[in-house]
N, C-alpha and C. Protein backbone atom coordinates (compact mmCIF):
# COMPACT_ATOMS: atom_id res chain seq x y z
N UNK A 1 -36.65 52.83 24.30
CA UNK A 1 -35.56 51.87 24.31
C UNK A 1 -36.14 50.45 24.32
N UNK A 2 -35.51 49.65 23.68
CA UNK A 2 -36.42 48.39 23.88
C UNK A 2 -35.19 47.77 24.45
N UNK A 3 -36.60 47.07 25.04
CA UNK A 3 -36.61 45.69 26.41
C UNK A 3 -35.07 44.60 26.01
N UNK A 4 -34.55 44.35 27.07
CA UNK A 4 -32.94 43.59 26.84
C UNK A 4 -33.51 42.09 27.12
N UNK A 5 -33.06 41.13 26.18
CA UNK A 5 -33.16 39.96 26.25
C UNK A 5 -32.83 39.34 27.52
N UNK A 6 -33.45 38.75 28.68
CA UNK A 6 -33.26 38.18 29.85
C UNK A 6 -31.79 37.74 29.93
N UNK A 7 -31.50 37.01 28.45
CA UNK A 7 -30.07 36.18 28.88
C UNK A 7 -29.21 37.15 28.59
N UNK A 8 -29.11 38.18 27.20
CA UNK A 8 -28.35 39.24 27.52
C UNK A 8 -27.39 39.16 28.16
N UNK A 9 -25.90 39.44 27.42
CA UNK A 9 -24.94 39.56 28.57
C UNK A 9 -24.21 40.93 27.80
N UNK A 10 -23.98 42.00 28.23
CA UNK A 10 -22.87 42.84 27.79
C UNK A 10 -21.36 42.62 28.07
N UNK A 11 -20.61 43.32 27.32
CA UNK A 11 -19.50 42.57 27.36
C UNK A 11 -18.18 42.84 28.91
N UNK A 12 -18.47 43.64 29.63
CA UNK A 12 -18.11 44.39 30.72
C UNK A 12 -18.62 42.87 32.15
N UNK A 13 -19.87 42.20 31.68
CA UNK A 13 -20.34 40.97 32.12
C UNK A 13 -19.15 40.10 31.64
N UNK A 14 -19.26 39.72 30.44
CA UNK A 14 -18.61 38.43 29.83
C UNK A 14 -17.48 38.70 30.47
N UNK A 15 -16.82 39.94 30.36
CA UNK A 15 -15.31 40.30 30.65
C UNK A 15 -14.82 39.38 32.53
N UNK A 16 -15.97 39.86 33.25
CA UNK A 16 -16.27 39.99 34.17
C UNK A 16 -16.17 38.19 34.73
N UNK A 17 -16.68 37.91 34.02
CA UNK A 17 -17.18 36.31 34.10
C UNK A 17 -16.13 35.57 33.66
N UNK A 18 -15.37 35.96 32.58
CA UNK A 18 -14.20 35.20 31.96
C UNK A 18 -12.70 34.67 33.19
N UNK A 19 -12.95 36.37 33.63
CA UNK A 19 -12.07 36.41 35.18
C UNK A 19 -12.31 35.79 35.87
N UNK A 20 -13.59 35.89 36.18
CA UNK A 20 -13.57 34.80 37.37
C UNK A 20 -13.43 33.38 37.75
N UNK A 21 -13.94 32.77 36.27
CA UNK A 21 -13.39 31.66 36.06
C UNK A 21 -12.40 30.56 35.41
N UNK A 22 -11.34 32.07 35.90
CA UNK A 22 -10.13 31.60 35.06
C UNK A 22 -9.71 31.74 33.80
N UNK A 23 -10.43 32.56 33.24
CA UNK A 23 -10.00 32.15 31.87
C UNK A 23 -8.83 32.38 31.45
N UNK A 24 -7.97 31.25 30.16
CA UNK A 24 -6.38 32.32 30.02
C UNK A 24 -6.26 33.50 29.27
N UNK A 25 -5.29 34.00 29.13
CA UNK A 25 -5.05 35.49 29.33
C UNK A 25 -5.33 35.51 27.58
N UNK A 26 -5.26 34.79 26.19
CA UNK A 26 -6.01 34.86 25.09
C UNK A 26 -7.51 34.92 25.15
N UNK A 27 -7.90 34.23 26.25
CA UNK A 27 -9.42 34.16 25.76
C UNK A 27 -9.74 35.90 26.44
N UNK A 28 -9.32 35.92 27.40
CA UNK A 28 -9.47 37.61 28.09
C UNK A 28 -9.33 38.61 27.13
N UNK A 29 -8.27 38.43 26.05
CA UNK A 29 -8.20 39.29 25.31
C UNK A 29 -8.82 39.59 23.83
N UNK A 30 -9.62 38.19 23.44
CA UNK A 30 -10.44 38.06 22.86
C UNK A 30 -12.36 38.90 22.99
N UNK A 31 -12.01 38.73 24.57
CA UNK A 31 -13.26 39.04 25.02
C UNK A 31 -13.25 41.01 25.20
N UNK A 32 -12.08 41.09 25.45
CA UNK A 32 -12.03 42.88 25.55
C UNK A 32 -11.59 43.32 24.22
N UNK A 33 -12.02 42.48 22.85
CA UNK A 33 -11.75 42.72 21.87
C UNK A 33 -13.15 42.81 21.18
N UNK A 34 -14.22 42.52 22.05
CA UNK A 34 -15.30 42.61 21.44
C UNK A 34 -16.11 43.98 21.48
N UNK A 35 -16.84 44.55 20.66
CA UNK A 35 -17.68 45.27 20.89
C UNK A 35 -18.37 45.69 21.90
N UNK A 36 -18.66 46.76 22.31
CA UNK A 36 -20.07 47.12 23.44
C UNK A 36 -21.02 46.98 22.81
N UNK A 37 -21.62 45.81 23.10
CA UNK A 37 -23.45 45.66 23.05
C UNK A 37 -23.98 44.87 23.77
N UNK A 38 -25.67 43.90 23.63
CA UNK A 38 -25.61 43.09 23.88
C UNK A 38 -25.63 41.73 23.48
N UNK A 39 -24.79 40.94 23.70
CA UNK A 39 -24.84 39.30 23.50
C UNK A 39 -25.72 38.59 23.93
N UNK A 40 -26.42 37.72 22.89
CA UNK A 40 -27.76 36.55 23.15
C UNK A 40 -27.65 35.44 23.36
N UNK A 41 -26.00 34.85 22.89
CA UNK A 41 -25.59 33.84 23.48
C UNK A 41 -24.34 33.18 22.75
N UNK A 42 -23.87 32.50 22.96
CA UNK A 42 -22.53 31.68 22.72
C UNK A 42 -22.29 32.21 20.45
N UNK A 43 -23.42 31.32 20.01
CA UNK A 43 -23.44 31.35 18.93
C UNK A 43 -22.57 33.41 18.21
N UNK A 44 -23.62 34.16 18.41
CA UNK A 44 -23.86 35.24 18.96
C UNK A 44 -22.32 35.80 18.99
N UNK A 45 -21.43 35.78 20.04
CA UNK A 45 -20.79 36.07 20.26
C UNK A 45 -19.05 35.66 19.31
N UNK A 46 -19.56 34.38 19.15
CA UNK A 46 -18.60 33.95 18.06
C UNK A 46 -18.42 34.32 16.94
N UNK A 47 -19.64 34.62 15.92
CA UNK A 47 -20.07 34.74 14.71
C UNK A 47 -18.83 36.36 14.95
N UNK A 48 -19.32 37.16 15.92
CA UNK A 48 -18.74 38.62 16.08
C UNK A 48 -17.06 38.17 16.33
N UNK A 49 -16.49 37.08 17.01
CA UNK A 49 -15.02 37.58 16.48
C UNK A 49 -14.90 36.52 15.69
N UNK A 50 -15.19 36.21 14.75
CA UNK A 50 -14.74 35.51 13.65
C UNK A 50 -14.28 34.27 13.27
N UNK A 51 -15.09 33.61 14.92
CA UNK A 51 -15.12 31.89 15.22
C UNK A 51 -16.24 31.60 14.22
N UNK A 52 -16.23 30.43 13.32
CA UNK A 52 -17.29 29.29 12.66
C UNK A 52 -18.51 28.84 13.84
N UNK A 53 -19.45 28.73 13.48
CA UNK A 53 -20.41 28.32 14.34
C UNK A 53 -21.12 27.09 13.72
N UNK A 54 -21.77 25.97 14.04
CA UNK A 54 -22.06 24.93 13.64
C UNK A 54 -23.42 25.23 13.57
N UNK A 55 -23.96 24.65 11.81
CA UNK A 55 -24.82 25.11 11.48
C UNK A 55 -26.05 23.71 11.92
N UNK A 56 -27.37 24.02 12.32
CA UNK A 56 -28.07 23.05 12.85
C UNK A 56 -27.94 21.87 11.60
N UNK A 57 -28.40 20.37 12.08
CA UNK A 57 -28.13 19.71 11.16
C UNK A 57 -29.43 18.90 10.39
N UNK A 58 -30.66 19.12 11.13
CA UNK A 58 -31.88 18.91 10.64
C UNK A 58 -32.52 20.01 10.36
């Protein structure tokens, strides 16, 4: 099995995390709309539900 990226978050985390800090009840359902795997970070996670991500500019 290979080694999980330190920042790594699965989504049972994100889910987890969204709750706790409030998030509203779209973004919650956005987030239990995602896949089981793991997430490397913001970018990452967007690209998967079908948010635009800003491409570097240099």
């Amino acid at each position: 099995m290979a080694e999980r990226h330190p920042l790594a978050l699965v989504k049972r985390e994100l889910l987890a995390r969204a709750r706790r800090e409030g998030a509203p009840d779209p973004v919650i359902d956005m987030v239990e709309s995602l896949p089981e795997r793991d997430y490397t970070n913001m970018a990452d996670i967007a690209r998967t539900l079908g948010i635009g991500v800003e491409k570097r500019r240099w």
